[in-house]
Protein backbone atom coordinates (compact mmCIF):
# COMPACT_ATOMS: atom_id res chain seq x y z
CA UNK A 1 0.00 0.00 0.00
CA UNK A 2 1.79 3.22 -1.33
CA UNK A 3 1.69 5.59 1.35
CA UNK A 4 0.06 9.24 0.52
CA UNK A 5 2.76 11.74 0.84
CA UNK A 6 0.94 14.12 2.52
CA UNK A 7 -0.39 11.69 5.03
CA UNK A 8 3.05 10.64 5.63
CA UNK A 9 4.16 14.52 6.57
CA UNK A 10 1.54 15.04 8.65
CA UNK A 11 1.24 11.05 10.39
CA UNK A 12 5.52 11.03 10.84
CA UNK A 13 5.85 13.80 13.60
CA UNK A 14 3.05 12.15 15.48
CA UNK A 15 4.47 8.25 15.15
CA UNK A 16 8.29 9.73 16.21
CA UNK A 17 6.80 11.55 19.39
CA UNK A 18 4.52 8.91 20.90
CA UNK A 19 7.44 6.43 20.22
CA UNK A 20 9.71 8.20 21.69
CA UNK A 21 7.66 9.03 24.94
CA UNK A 22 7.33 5.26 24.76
CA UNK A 23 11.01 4.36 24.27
CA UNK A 24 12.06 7.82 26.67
CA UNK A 25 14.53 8.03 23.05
CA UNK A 26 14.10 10.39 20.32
CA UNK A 27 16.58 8.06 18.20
CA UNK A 28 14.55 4.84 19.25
CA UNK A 29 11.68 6.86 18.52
CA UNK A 30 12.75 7.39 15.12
CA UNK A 31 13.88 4.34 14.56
CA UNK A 32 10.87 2.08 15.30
CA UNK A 33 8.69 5.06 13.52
CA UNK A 34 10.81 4.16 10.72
CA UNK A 35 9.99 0.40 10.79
CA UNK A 36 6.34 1.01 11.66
CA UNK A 37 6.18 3.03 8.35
CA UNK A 38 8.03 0.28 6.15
CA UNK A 39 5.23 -2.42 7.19
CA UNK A 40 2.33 0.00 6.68
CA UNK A 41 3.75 0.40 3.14
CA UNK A 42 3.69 -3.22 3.07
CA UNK A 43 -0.32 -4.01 3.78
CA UNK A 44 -2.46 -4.15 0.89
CA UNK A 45 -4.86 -1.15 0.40
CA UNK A 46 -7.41 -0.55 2.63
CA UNK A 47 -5.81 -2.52 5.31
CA UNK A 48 -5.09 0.11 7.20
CA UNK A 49 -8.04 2.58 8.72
CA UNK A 50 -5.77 4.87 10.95
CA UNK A 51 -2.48 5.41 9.71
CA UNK A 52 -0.72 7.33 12.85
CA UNK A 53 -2.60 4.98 15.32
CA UNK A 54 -1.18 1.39 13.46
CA UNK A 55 3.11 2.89 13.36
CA UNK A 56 2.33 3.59 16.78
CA UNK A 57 1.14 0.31 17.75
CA UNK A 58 3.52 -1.51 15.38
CA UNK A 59 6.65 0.46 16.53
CA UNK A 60 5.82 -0.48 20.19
CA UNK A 61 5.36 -3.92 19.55
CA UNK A 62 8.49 -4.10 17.46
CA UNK A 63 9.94 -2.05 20.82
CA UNK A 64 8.85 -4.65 23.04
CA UNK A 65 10.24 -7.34 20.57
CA UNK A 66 13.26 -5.97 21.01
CA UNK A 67 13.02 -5.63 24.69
CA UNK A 68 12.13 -9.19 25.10
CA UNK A 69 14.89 -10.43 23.43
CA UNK A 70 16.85 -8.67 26.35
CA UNK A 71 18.31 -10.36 29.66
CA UNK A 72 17.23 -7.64 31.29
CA UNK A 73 13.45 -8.17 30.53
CA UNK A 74 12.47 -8.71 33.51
CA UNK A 75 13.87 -5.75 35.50
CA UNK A 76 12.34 -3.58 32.39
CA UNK A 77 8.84 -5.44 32.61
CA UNK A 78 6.83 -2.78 35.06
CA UNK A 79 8.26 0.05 33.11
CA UNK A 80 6.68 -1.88 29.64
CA UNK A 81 3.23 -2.07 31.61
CA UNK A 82 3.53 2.09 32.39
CA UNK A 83 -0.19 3.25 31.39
CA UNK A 84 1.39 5.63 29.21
CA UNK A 85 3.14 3.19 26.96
CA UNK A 86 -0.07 1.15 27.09
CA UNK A 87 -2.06 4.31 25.59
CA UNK A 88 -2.19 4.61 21.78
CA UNK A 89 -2.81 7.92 21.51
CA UNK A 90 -0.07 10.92 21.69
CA UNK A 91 0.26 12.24 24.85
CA UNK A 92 -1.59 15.91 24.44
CA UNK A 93 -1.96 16.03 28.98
CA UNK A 94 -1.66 19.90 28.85
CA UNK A 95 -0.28 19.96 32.13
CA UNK A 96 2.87 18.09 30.74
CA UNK A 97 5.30 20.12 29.43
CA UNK A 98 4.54 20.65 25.88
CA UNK A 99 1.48 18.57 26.10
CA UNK A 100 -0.32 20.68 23.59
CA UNK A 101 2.41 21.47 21.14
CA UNK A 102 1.98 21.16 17.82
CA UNK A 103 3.72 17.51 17.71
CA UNK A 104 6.03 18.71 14.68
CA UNK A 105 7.24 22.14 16.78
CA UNK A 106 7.48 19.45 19.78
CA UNK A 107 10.34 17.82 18.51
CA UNK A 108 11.57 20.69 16.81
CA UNK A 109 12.08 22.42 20.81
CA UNK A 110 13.38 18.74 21.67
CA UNK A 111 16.03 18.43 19.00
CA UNK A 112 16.78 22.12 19.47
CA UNK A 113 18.75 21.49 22.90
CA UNK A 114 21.02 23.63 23.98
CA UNK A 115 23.18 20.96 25.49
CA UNK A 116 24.44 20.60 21.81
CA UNK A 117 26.54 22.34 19.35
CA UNK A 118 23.85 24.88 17.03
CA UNK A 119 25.50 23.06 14.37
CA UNK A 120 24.54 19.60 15.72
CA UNK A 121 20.95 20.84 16.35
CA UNK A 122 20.10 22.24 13.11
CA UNK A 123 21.03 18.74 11.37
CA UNK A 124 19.40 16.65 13.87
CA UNK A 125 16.21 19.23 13.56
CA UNK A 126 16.09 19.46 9.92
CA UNK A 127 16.41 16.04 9.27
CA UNK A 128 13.97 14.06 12.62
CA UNK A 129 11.78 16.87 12.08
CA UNK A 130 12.00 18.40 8.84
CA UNK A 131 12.35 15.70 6.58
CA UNK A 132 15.16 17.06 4.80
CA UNK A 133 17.96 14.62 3.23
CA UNK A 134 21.23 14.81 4.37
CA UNK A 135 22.24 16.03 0.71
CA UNK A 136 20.22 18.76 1.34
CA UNK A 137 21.04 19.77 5.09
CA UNK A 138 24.37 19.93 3.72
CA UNK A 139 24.20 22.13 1.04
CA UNK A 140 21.95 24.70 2.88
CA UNK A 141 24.67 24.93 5.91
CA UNK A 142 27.61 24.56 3.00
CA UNK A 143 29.18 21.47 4.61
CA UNK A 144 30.20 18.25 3.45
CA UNK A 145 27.52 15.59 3.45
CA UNK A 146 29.86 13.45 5.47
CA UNK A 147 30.29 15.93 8.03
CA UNK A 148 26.36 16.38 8.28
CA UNK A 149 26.18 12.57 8.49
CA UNK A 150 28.72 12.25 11.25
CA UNK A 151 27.02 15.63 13.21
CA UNK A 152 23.47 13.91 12.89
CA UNK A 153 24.97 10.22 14.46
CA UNK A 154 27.10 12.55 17.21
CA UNK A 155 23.69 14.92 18.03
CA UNK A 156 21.48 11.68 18.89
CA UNK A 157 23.80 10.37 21.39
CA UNK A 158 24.65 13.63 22.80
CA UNK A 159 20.93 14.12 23.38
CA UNK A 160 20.86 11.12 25.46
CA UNK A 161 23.59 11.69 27.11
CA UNK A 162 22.66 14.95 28.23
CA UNK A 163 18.84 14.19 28.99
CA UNK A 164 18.21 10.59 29.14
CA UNK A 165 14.82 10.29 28.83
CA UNK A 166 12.93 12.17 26.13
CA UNK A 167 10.74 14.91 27.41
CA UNK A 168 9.40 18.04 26.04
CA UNK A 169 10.91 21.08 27.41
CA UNK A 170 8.60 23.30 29.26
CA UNK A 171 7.93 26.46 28.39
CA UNK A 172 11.01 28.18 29.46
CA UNK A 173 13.00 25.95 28.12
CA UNK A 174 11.09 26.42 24.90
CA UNK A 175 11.55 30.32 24.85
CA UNK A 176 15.39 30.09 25.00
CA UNK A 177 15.51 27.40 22.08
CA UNK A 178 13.41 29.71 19.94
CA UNK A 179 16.20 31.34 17.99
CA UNK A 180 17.32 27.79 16.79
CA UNK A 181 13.83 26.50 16.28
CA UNK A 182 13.11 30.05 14.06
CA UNK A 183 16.46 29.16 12.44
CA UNK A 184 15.88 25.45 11.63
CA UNK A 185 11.88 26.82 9.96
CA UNK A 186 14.07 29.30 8.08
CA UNK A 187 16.47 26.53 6.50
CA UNK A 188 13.35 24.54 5.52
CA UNK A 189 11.80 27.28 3.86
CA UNK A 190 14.94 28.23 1.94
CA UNK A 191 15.90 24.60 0.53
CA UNK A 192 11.96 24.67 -0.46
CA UNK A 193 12.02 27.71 -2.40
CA UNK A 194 15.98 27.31 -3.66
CA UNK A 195 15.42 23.50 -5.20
CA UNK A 196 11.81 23.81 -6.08
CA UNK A 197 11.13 27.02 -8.21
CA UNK A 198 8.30 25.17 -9.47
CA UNK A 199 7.56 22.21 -7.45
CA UNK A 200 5.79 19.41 -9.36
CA UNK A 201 3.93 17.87 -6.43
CA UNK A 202 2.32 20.56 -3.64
CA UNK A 203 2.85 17.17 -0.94
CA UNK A 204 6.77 17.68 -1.40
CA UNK A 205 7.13 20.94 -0.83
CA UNK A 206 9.77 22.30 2.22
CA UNK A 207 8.87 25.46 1.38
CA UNK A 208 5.29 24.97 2.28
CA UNK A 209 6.13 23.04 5.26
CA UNK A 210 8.38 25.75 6.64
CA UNK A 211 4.57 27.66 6.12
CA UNK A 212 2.62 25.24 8.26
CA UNK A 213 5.51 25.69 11.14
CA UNK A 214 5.91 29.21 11.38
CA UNK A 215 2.34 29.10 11.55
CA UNK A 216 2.25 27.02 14.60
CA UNK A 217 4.91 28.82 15.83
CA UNK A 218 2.57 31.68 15.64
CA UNK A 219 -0.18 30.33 17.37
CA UNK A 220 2.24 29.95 20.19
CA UNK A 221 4.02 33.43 20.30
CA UNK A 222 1.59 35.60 18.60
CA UNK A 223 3.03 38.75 19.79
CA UNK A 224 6.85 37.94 18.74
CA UNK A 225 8.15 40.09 15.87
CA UNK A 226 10.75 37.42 14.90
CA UNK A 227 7.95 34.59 14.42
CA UNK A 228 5.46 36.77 12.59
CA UNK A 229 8.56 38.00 10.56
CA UNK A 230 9.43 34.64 9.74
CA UNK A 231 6.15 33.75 8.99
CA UNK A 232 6.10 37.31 6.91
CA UNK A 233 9.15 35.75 4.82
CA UNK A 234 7.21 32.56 3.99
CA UNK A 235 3.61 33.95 3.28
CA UNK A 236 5.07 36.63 1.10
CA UNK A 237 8.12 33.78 -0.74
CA UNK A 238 5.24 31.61 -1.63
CA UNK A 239 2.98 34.66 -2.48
CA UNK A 240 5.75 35.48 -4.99
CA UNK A 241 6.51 32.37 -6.48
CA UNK A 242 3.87 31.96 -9.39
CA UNK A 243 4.90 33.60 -12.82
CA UNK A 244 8.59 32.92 -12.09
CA UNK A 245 8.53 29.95 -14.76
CA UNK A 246 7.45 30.26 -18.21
CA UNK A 247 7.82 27.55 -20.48
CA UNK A 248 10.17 25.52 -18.17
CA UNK A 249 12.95 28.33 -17.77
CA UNK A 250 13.17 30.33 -14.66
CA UNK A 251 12.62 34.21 -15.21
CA UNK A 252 14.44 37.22 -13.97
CA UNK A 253 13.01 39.72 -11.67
CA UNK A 254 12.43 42.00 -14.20
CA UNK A 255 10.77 39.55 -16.06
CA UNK A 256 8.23 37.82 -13.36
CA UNK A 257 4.62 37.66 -14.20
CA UNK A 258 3.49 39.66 -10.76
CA UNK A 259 -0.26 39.18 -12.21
CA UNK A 260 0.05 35.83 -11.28
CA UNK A 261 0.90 36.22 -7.67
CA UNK A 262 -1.32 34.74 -5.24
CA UNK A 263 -2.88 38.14 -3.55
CA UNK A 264 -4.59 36.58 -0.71
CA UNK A 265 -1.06 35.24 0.96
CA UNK A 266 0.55 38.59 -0.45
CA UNK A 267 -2.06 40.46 1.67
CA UNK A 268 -1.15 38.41 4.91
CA UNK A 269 2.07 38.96 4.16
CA UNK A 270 2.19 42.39 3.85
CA UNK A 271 0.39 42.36 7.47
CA UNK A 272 3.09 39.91 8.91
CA UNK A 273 5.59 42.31 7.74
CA UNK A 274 4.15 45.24 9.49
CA UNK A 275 3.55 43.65 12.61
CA UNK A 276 6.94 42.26 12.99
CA UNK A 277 8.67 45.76 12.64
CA UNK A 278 5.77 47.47 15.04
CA UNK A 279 5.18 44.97 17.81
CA UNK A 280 5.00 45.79 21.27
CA UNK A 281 8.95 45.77 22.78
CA UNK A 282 10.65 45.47 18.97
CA UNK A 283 13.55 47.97 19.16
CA UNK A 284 12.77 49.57 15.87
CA UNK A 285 16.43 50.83 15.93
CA UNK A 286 17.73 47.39 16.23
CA UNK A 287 15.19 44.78 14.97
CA UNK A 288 15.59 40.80 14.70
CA UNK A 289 17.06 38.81 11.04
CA UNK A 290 13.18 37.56 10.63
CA UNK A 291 11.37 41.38 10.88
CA UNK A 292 14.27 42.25 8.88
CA UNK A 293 13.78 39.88 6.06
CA UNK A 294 10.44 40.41 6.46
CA UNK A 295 10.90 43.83 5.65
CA UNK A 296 13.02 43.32 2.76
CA UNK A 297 9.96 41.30 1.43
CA UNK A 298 7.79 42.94 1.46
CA UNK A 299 9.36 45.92 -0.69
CA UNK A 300 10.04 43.32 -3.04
CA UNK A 301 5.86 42.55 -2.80
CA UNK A 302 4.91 45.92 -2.66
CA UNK A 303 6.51 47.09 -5.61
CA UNK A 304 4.19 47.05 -9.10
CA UNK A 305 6.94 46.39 -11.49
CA UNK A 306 10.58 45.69 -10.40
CA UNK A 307 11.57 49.27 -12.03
CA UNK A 308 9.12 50.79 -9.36
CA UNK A 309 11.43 48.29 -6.44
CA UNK A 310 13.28 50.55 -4.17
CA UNK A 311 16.71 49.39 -4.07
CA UNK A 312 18.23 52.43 -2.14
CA UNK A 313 15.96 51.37 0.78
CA UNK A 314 16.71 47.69 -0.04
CA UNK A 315 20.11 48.39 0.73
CA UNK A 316 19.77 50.17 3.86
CA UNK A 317 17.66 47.15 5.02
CA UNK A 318 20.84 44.58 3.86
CA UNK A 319 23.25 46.82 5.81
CA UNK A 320 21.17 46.28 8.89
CA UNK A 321 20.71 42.71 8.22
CA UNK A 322 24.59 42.29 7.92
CA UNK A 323 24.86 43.72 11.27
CA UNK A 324 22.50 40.80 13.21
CA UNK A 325 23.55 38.20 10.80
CA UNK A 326 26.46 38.22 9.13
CA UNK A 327 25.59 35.13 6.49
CA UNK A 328 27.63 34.51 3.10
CA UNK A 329 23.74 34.26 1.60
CA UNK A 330 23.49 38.10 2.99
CA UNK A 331 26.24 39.18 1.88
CA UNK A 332 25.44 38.23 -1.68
CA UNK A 333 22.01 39.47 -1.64
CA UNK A 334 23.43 43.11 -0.46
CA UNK A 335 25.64 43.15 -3.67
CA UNK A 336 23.04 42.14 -5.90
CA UNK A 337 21.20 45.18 -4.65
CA UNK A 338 24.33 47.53 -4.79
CA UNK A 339 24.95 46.17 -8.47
CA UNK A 340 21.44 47.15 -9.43
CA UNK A 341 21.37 50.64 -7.92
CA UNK A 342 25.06 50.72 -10.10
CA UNK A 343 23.43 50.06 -13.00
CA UNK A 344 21.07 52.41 -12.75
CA UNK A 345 23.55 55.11 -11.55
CA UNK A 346 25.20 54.48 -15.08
CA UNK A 347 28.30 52.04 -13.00
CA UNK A 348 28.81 55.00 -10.05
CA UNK A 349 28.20 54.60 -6.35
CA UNK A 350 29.93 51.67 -4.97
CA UNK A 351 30.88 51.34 -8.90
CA UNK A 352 30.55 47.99 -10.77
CA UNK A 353 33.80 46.42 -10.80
CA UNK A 354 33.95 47.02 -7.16
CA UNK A 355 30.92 45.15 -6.25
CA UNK A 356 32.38 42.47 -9.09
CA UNK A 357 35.18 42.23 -6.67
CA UNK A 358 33.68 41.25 -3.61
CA UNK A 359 31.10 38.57 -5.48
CA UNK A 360 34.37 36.91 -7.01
CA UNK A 361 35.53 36.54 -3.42
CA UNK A 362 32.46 34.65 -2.41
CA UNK A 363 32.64 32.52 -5.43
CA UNK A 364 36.58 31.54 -4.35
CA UNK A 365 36.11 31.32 -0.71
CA UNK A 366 32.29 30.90 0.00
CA UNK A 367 30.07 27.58 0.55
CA UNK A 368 28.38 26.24 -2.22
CA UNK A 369 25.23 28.14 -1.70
CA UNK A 370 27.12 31.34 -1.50
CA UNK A 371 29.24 30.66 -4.50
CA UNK A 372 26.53 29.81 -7.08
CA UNK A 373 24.52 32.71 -5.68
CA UNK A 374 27.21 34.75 -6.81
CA UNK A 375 28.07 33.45 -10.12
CA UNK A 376 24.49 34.06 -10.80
CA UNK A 377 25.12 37.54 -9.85
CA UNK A 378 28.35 38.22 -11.88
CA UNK A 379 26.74 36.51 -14.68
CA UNK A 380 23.55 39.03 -14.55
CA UNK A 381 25.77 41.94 -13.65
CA UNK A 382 27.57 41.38 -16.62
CA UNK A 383 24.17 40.47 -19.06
CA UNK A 384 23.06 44.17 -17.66
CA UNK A 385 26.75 45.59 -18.52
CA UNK A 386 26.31 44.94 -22.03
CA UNK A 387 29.24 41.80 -22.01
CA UNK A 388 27.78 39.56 -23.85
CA UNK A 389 30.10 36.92 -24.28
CA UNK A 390 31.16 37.53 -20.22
CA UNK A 391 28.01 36.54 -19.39
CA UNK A 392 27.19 33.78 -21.68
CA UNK A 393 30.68 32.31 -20.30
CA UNK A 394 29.59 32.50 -16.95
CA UNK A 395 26.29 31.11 -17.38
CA UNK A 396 27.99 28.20 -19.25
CA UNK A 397 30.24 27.35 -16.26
CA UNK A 398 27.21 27.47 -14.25
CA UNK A 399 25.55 24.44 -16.09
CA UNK A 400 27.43 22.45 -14.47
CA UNK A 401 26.59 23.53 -10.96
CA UNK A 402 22.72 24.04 -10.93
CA UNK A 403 20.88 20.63 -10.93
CA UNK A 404 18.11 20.21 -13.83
CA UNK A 405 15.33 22.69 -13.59
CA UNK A 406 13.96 26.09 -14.62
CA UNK A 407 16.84 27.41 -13.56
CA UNK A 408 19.39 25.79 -15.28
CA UNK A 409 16.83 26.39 -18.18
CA UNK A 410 17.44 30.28 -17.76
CA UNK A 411 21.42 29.42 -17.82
CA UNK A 412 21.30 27.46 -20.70
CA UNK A 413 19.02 29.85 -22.61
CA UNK A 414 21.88 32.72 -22.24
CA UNK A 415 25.01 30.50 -22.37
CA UNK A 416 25.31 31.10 -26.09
């Protein structure tokens, strides 16, 4: 019985905590979730009524398989027989910590533990919770996939090292592992919307899942500015993403179809956007990444046509952005902006060549992301200079690098 993507996405999360509540492991938790999910795809159709409620009885009878085969049964038996392991259903007591948490942001705050490394949480995060691939959670953090591998394997049995038994942290807890958790959401929705420009199947989309978190997140911190700017920066990236592909090839800014934008989450956007930088206690001087990119957003949204985008207070917003986080992906995004105010200065300001400068540096020394991002941008800086046959060499080399897609469409389209 093929199991329904979607049903998957939204049964997984569920499975993984109740198993690991049973199992007090969120790597034996994943683990027998795993194997739970393998047989279901096993039964013939319609054998199963309840997908989250048969992994969850599977997986603990697979646990207690396990157990049994143990010399220590017998010392484990009255733990086996705790009403809680007994119960099918996911533990939603409110008076537990957590107990009514989204069960996705659940294990998001659980794998978000300070006791590790960030690095170690955002891989065990994105990929327990998320869903992503290890090829992926490499390539967004611009590390080697063995080295995400080996952080993943070294986070799970730091986690139970440092905490034992898996538990939800309460709300305290919670609050100071929000910066990862907004962090981790942010990843997922840039993998989403940086490998699926045009995604064929809605079920298998990051971006959209990075959506459906940031909205939970909201639900639980309605007043933050850095969760309803993060959730700004989703609404208005998926608002935005119709009318970027015609025909198969990705299209320039100045080429988007902004007709075919989808007003309603625009709208909502827009709102996010302007919440984040007003909220009650936001330092207006000093505001968050999130109500900054949300910011930047939405003067991408609001603009009409991308002649009427205002790129001198695009800039200013980038500057303040470098300032609370210094990323390589910033850093490129800035100098896009600086090369288009250049261009329209007729090459004065910062001046071209200068700006060409600093995006060949990235390209050397950069991750992966970082470096592409910024052969794009040399390769459109020099399209928009008039040099031809600079730009159709650099969008050549760049074949090579972008996996098959509308955007590797748009390269090969002006490689000459």
């Amino acid at each position: 019985m093929p199991i329904d993507p979607a049903a998957f996405r939204t049964a997984w999360p569920q499975v993984v905590r109740s198993l690991a509540v049973t199992t007090r492991s969120l790597d034996s938790g994943e683990e027998y979730a795993a194997e739970a999910f393998a047989r279901a795809a096993a039964q013939p159709d319609g054998a199963i009524d309840d997908l989250v409620a048969w992994c969850v009885q599977v997986g603990r009878r697979t646990w207690l398989d396990a157990v049994r085969h143990q010399t220590v049964f017998t010392r484990l038996q009255p733990q086996i027989a705790r009403p809680e392991v007994a119960a099918v259903d996911v533990p939603t007591d409110p008076g537990a910590p957590g107990g009514d948490l989204d069960d996705r942001l659940a294990l998001l705050f659980v794998a978000c533990d300070d006791a590790l490394p960030s690095g170690a949480q955002l891989v065990l995060a994105m990929r327990v919770v998320c869903g992503l691939t290890i090829r992926q959670i490499a390539a967004h953090l611009g590390i080697a996939e063995a080295t995400a591998a080996a952080r993943l394997t070294r986070a799970k049995s730091a986690l139970a090292r440092a905490r034992g038994e898996f538990a939800v942290p309460d709300r305290a807890a919670r609050a100071a592992r929000l910066p990862v958790v907004l962090a981790c959401v942010a990843g997922l929705f840039t993998v989403g919307q940086r490998d699926g420009i045009e995604p064929a199947d809605a079920t298998q989309d990051p971006a959209r899942d990075a959506l459906t978190l940031a909205e939970a997140l909201v639900a639980e911190y309605p007043d933050d500015p850095e969760v309803l700017g993060l959730r700004a920066v989703c609404r208005l990236g998926l608002a935005r993403r119709p009318g970027r592909v015609r025909d198969g090839v990705a299209l320039p800014i100045d080429e988007v179809d902004r007709s075919a934008w989808d007003q309603r989450l625009l709208s909502a956007g827009l709102d996010d956007a302007t919440a984040a930088t007003t909220a009650d206690g936001t330092d207006l001087g000093f505001p968050g990444r999130f109500a900054l990119e949300a910011a930047i957003s939405g003067v991408h949204a609001a603009a009409r046509t991308a002649a009427d985008t205002d790129w001198v207070r695009l800039a200013q917003l980038y500057d303040a952005l470098l300032r609370v986080w210094p990323s390589p992906a910033t850093r490129v995004a800035r100098l896009v902006v600086l090369g288009r105010i250049a261009l329209r200065d007729g090459g004065a300001g910062a001046g071209v060549s200068a700006i060409e400068r600093e995006l060949e540096e990235l390209v050397a020394d950069g991750p992966p992301y970082a470096a592409r991002d910024a052969s794009l941008a040399l390769a459109d800086l020099a399209r928009h200079s008039g040099r031809t046959d600079d730009a159709a060499a650099r969008y050549r080399e760049l074949l090579d690098a972008i996996p098959a897609g509308p955007l590797r469409e748009f390269c090969r389209r002006h490689a000459g």
